[in-house]
N, C-alpha and C. Protein backbone atom coordinates (compact mmCIF):
# COMPACT_ATOMS: atom_id res chain seq x y z
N UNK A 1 -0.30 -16.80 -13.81
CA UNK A 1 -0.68 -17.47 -12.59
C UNK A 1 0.48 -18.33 -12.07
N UNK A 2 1.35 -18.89 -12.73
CA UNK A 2 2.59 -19.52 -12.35
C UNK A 2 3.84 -18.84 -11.70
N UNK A 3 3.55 -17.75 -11.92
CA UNK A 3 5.13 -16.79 -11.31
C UNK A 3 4.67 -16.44 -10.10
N UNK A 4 5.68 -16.40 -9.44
CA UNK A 4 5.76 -15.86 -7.76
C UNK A 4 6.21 -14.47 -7.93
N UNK A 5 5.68 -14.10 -6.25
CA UNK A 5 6.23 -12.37 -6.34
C UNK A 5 7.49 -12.81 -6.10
N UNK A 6 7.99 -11.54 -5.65
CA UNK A 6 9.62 -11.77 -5.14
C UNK A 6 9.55 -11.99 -3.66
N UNK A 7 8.62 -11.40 -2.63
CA UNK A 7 8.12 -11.67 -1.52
C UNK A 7 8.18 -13.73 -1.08
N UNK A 8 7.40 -14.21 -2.17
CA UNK A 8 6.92 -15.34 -2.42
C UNK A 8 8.54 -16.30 -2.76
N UNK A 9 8.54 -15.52 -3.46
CA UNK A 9 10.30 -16.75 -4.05
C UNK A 9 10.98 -16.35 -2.93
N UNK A 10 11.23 -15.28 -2.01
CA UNK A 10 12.19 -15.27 -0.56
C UNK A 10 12.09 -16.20 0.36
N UNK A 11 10.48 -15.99 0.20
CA UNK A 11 9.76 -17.07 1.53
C UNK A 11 9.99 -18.72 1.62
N UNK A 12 9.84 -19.03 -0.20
CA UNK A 12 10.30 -20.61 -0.62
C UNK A 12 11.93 -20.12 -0.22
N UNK A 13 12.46 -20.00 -0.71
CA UNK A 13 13.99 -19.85 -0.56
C UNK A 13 14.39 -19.90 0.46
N UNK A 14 14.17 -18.77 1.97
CA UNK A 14 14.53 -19.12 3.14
C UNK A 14 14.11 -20.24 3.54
N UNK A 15 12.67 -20.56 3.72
CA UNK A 15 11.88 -22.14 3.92
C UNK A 15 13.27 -23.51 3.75
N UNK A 16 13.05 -23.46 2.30
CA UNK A 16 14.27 -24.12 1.96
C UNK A 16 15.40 -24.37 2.19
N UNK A 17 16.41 -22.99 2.48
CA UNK A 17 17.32 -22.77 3.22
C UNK A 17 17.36 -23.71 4.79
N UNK A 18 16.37 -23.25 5.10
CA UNK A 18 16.09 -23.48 7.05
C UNK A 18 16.05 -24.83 6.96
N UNK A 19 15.32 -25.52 6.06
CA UNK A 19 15.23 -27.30 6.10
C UNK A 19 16.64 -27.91 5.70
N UNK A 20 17.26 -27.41 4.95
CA UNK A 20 18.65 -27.90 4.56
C UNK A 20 19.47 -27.66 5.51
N UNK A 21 19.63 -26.40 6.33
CA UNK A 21 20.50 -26.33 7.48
C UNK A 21 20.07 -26.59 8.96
N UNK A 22 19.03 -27.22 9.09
CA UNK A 22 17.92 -28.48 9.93
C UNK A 22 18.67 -30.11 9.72
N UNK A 23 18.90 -29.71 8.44
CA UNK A 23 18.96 -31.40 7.97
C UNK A 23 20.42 -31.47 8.51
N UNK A 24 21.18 -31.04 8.06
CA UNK A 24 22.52 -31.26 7.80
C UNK A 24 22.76 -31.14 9.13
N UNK A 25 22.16 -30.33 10.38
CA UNK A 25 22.53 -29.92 11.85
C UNK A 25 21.84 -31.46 12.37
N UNK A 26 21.37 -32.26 11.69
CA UNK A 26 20.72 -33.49 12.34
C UNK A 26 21.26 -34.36 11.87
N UNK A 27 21.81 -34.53 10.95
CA UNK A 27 22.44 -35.69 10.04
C UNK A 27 24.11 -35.26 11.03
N UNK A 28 24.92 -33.87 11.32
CA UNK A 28 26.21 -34.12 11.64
C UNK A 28 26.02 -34.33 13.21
N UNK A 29 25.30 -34.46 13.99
CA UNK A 29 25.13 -34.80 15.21
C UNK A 29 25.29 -35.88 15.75
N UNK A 30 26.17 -36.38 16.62
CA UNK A 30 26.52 -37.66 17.26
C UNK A 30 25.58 -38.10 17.43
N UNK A 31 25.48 -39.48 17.12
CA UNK A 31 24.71 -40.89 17.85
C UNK A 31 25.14 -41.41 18.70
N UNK A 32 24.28 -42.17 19.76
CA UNK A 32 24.75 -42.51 21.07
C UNK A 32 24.85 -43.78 20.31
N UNK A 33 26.10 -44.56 20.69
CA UNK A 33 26.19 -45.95 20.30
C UNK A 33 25.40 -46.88 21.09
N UNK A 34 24.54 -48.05 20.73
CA UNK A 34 23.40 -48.67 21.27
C UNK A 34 24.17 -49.63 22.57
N UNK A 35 23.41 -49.67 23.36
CA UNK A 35 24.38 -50.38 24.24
C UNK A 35 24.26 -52.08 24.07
N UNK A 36 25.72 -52.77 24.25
CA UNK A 36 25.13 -54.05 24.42
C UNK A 36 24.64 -54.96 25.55
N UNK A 37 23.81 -55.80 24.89
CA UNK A 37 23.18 -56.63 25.77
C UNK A 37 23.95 -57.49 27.08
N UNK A 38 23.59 -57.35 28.28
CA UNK A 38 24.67 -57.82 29.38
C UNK A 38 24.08 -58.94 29.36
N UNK A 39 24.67 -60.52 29.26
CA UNK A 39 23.84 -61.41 30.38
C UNK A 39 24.11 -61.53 31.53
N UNK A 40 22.72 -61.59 31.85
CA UNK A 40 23.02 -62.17 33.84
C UNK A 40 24.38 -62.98 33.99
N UNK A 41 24.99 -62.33 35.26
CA UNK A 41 26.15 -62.94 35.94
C UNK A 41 26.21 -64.51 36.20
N UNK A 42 24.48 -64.74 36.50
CA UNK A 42 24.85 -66.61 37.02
C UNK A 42 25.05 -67.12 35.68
N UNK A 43 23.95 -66.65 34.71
CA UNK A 43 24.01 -67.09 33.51
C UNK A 43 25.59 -66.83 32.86
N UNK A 44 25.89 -66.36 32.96
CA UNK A 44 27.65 -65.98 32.51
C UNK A 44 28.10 -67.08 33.15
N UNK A 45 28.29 -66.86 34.49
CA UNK A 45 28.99 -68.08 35.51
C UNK A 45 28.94 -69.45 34.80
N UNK A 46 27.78 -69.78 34.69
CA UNK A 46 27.34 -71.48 33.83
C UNK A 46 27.93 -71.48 32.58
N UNK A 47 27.67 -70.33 31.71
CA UNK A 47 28.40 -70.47 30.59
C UNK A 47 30.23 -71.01 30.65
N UNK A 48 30.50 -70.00 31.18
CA UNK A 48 32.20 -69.78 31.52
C UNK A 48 32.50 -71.84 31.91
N UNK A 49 31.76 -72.12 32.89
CA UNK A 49 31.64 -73.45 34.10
C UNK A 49 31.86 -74.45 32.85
N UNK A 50 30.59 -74.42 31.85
CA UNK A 50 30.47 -75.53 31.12
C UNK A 50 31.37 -75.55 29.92
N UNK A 51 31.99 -74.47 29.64
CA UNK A 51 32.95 -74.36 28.58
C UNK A 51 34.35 -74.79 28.98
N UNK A 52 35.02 -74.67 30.30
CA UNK A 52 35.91 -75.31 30.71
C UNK A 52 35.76 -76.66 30.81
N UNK A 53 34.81 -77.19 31.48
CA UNK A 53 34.40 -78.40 31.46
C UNK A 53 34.40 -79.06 30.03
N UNK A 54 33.96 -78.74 29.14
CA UNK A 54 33.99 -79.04 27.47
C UNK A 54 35.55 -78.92 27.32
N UNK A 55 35.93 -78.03 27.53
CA UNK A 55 37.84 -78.10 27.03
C UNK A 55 38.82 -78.79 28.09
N UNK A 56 38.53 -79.28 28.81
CA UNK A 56 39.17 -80.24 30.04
C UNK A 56 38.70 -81.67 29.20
N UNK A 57 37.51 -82.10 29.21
CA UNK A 57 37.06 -83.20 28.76
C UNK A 57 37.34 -83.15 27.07
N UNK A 58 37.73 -82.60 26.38
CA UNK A 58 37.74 -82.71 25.06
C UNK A 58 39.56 -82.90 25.23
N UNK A 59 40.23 -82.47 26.24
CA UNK A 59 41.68 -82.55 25.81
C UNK A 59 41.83 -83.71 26.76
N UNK A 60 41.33 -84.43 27.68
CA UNK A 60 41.67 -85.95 27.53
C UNK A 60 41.03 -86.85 26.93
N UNK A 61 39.85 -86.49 26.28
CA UNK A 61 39.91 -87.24 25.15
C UNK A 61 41.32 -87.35 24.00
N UNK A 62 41.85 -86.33 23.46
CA UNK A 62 42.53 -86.39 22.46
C UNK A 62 43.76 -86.98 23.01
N UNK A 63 44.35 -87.08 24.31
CA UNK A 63 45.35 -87.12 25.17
C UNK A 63 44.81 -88.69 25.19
N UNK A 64 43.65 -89.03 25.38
CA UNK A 64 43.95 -90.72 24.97
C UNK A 64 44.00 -91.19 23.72
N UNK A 65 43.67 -90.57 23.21
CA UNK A 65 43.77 -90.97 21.92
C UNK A 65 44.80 -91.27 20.94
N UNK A 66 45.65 -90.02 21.35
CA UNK A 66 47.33 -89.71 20.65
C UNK A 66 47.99 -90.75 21.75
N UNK A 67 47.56 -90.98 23.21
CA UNK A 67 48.47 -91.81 23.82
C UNK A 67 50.49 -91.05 24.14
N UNK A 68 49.96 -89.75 24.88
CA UNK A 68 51.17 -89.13 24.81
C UNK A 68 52.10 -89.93 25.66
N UNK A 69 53.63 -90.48 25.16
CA UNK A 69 54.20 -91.37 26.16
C UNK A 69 55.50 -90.01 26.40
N UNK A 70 55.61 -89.47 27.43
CA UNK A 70 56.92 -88.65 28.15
C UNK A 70 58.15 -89.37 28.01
N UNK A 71 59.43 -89.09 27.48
CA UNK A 71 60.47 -89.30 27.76
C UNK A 71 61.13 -89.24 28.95
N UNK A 72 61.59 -90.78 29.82
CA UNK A 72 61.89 -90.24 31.14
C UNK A 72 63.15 -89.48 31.30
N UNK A 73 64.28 -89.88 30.51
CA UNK A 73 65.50 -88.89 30.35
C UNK A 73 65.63 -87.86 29.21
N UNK A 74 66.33 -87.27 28.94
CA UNK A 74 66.94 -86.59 27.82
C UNK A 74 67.80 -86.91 27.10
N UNK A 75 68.11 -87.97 27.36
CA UNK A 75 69.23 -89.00 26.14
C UNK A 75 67.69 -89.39 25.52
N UNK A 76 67.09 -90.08 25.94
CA UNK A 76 65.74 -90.50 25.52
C UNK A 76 64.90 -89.81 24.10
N UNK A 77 65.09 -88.75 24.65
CA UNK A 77 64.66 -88.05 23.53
C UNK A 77 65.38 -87.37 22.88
N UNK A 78 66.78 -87.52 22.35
CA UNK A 78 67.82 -87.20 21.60
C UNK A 78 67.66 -88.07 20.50
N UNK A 79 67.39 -87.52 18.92
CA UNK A 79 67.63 -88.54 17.87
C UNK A 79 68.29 -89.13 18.09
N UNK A 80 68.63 -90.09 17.70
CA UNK A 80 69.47 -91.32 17.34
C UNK A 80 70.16 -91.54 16.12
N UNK A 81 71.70 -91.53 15.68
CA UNK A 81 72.28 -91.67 14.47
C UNK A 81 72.72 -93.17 13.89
């Protein structure tokens, strides 16, 4: 009761066959890469707005802080021996 005809073992065999070369024709097939998420333009705009604003205001902060003093000549800022 356990043995197949030969009819029977073709039928598993091609079966088998057909799912493996199914699989492999689905597995080597390009994927569309997912697209990314856009944000809205105003929303961009504000972003971009408030991040300059943060790096304008964060570099005179540090600019008072360090107290940058300019050399008015160039002897000025020549070591000294």
């Amino acid at each position: 009761m356990g043995q197949l005809t030969v009819q029977e073992r073709r039928r598993v065999f091609l079966a088998r066959h057909q799912t493996s070369r199914e699989m492999l024709t689905r597995l080597s097939a390009p994927v569309p890469a997912p697209q990314p998420l856009q944000p809205s333009p105003r929303l961009s705009r504000i972003v971009k707005t408030v991040l300059i604003a943060a790096l304008l205001s964060a570099g005179w902060f540090v600019g008072q802080a360090i107290e940058l003093q300019v050399p008015t000549s160039i002897v000025e800022a020549l070591p000294r021996r």
